[in-house]
C-alpha atoms as a PDB file:
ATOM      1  CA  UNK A   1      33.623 -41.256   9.126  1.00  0.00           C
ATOM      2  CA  UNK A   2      32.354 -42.520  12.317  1.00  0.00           C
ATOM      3  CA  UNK A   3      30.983 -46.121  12.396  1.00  0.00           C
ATOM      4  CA  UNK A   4      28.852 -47.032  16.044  1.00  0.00           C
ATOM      5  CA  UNK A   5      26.507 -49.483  17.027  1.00  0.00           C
ATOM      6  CA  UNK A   6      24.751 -48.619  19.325  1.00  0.00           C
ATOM      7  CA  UNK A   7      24.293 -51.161  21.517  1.00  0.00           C
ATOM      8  CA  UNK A   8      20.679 -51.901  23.467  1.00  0.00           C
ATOM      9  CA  UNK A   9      18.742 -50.595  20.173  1.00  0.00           C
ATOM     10  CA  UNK A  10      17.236 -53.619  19.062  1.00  0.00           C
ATOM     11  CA  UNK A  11      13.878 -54.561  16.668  1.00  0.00           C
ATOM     12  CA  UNK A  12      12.120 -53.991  19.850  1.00  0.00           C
ATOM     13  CA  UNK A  13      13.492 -50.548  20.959  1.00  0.00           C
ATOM     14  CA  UNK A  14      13.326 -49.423  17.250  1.00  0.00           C
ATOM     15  CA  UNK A  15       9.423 -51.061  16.938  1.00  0.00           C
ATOM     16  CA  UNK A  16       8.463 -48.724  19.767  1.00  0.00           C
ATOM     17  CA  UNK A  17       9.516 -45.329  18.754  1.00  0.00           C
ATOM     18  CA  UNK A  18       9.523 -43.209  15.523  1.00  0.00           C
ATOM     19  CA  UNK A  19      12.811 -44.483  13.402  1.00  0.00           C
ATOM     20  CA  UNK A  20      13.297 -40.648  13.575  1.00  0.00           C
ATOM     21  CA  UNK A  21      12.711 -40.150  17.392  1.00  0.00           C
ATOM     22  CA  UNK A  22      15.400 -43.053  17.345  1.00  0.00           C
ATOM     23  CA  UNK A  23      18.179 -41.863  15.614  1.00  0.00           C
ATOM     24  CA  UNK A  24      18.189 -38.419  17.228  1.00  0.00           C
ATOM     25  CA  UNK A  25      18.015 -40.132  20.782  1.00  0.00           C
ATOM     26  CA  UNK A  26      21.058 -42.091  19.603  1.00  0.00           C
ATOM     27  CA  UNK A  27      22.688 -38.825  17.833  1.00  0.00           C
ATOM     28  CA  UNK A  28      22.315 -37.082  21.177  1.00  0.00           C
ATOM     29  CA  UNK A  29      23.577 -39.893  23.310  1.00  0.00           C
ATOM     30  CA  UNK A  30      26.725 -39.531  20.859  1.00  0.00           C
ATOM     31  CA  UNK A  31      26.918 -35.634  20.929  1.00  0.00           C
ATOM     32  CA  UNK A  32      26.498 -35.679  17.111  1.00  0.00           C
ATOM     33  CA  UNK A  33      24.743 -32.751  15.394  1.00  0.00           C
ATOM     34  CA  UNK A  34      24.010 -34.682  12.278  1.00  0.00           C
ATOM     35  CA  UNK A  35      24.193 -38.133  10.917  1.00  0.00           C
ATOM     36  CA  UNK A  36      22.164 -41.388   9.594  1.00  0.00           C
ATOM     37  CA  UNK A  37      21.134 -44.141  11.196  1.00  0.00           C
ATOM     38  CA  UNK A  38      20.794 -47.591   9.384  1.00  0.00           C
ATOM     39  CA  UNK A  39      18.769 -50.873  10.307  1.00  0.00           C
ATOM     40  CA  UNK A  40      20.207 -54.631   9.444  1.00  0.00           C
ATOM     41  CA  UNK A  41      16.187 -54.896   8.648  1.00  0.00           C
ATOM     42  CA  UNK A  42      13.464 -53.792   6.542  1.00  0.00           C
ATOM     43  CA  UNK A  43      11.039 -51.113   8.226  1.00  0.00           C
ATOM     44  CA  UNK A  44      13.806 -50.234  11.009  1.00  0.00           C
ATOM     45  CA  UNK A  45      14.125 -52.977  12.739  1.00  0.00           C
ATOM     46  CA  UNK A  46      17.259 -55.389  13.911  1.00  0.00           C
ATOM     47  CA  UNK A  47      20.497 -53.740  14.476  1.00  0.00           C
ATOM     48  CA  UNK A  48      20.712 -49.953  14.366  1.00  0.00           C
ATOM     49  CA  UNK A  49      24.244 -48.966  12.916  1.00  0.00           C
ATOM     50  CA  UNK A  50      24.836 -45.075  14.046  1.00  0.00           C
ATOM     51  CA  UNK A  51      27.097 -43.047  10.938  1.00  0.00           C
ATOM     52  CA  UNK A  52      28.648 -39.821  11.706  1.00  0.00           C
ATOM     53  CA  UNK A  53      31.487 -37.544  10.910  1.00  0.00           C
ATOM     54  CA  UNK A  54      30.678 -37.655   7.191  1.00  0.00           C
ATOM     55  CA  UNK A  55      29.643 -33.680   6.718  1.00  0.00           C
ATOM     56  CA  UNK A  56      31.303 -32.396   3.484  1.00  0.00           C
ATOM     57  CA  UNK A  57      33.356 -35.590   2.686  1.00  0.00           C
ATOM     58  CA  UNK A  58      32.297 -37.967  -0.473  1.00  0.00           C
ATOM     59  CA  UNK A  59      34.133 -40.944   0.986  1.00  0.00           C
ATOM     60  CA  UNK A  60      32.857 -44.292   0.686  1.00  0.00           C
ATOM     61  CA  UNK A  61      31.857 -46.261   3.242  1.00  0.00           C
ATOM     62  CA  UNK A  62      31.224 -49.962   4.144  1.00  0.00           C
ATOM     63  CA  UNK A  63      28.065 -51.084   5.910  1.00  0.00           C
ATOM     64  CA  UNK A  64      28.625 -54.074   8.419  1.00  0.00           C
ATOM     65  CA  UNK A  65      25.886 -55.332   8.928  1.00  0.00           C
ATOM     66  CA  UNK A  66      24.641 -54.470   6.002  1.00  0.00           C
ATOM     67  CA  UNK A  67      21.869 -51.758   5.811  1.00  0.00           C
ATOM     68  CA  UNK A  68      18.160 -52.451   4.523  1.00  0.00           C
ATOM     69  CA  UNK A  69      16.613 -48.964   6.009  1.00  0.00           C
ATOM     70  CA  UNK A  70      17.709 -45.942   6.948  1.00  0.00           C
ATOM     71  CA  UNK A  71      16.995 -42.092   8.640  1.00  0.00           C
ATOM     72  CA  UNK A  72      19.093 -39.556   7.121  1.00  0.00           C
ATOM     73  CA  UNK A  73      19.194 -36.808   9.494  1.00  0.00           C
ATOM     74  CA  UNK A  74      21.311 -34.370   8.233  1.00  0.00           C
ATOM     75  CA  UNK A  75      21.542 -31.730   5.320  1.00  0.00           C
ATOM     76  CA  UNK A  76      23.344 -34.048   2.721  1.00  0.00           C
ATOM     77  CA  UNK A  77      21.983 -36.712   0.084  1.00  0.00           C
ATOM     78  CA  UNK A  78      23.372 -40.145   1.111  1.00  0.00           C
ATOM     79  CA  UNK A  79      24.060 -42.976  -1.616  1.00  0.00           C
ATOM     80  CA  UNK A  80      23.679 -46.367  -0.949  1.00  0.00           C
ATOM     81  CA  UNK A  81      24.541 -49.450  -2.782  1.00  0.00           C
ATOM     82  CA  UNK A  82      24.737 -53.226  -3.173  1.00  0.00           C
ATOM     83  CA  UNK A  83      28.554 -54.620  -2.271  1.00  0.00           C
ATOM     84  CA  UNK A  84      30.735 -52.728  -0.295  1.00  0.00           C
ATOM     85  CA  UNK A  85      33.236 -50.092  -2.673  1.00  0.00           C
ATOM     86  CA  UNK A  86      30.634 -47.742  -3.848  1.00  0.00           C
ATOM     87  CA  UNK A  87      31.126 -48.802  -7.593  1.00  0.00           C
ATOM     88  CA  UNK A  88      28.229 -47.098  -9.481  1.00  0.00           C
ATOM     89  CA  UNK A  89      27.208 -49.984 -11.436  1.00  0.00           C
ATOM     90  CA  UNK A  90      25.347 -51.644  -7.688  1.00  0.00           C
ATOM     91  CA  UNK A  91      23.568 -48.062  -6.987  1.00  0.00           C
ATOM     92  CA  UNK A  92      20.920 -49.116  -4.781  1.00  0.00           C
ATOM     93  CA  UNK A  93      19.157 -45.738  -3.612  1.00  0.00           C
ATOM     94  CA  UNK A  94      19.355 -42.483  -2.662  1.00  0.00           C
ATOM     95  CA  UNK A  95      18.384 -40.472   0.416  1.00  0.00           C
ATOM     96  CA  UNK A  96      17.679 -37.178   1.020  1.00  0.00           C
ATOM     97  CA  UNK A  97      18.254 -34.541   3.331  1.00  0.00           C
ATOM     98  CA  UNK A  98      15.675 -35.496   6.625  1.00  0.00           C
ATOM     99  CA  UNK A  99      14.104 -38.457   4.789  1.00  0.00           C
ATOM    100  CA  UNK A 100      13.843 -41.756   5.211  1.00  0.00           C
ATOM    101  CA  UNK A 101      13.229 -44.928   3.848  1.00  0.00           C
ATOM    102  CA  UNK A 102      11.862 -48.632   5.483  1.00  0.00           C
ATOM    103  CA  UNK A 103      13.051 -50.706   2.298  1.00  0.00           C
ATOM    104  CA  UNK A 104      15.375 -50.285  -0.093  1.00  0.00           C
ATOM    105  CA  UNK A 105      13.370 -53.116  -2.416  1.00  0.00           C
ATOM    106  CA  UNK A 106      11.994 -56.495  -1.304  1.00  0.00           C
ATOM    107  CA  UNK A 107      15.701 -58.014  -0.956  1.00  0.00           C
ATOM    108  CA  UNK A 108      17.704 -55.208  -1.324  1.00  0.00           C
ATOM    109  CA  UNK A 109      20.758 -54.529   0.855  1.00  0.00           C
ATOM    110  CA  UNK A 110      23.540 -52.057   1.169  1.00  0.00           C
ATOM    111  CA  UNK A 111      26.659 -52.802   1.601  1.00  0.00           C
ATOM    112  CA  UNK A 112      28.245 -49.465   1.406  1.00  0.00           C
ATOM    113  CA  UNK A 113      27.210 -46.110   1.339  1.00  0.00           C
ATOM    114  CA  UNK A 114      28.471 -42.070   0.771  1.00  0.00           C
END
């Protein structure tokens, strides 16, 4: 699994566009069919964190920074969860295929995800 930040995408950038437009711009810039992109912030904003080179593979990943929205834009659910190790018991969310999702509760951050 691929980890990038992509640098220059700030609140600001991410304020202006749609999250989705976003993450595809920053997919494309990579040469990356599919993938999700996470925000250090509610609503997708702060730090974009790019993940890729996940398709078909249930490993766990850790989130730094951690994640507290998301764009899933491939054809895979994505778990996400409190704490880094993907341990079951600090399931935050879920995301599906093309979806995506400004909070993931009104403190709520992942730590890792698969």
């Amino acid at each position: 699994m691929a980890v990038t930040g992509v640098a220059g995408l700030t609140a600001t950038t991410a304020a202006a566009e749609d999250p989705t437009t976003t993450c595809r711009k920053a997919l494309d810039e990579l040469e990356e069919t599919y993938g999700i992109c996470t925000w250090s912030e509610q609503n997708f904003r702060g730090e974009m964190t790019v993940l890729t080179n996940f398709q078909g593979t249930d490993k766990c990943g850790n989130l730094s920074p951690t994640a507290k929205s998301a764009v899933n834009l491939s054809d895979e659910e994505h778990l996400f969860y409190r704490f880094t190790k993907c341990q079951e018991k600090n399931f935050l969310t879920s995301i599906e295929p093309w979806e995506s999702q400004a909070t993931f509760g009104p403190s709520a951050a992942a730590g890792s995800w698969r």
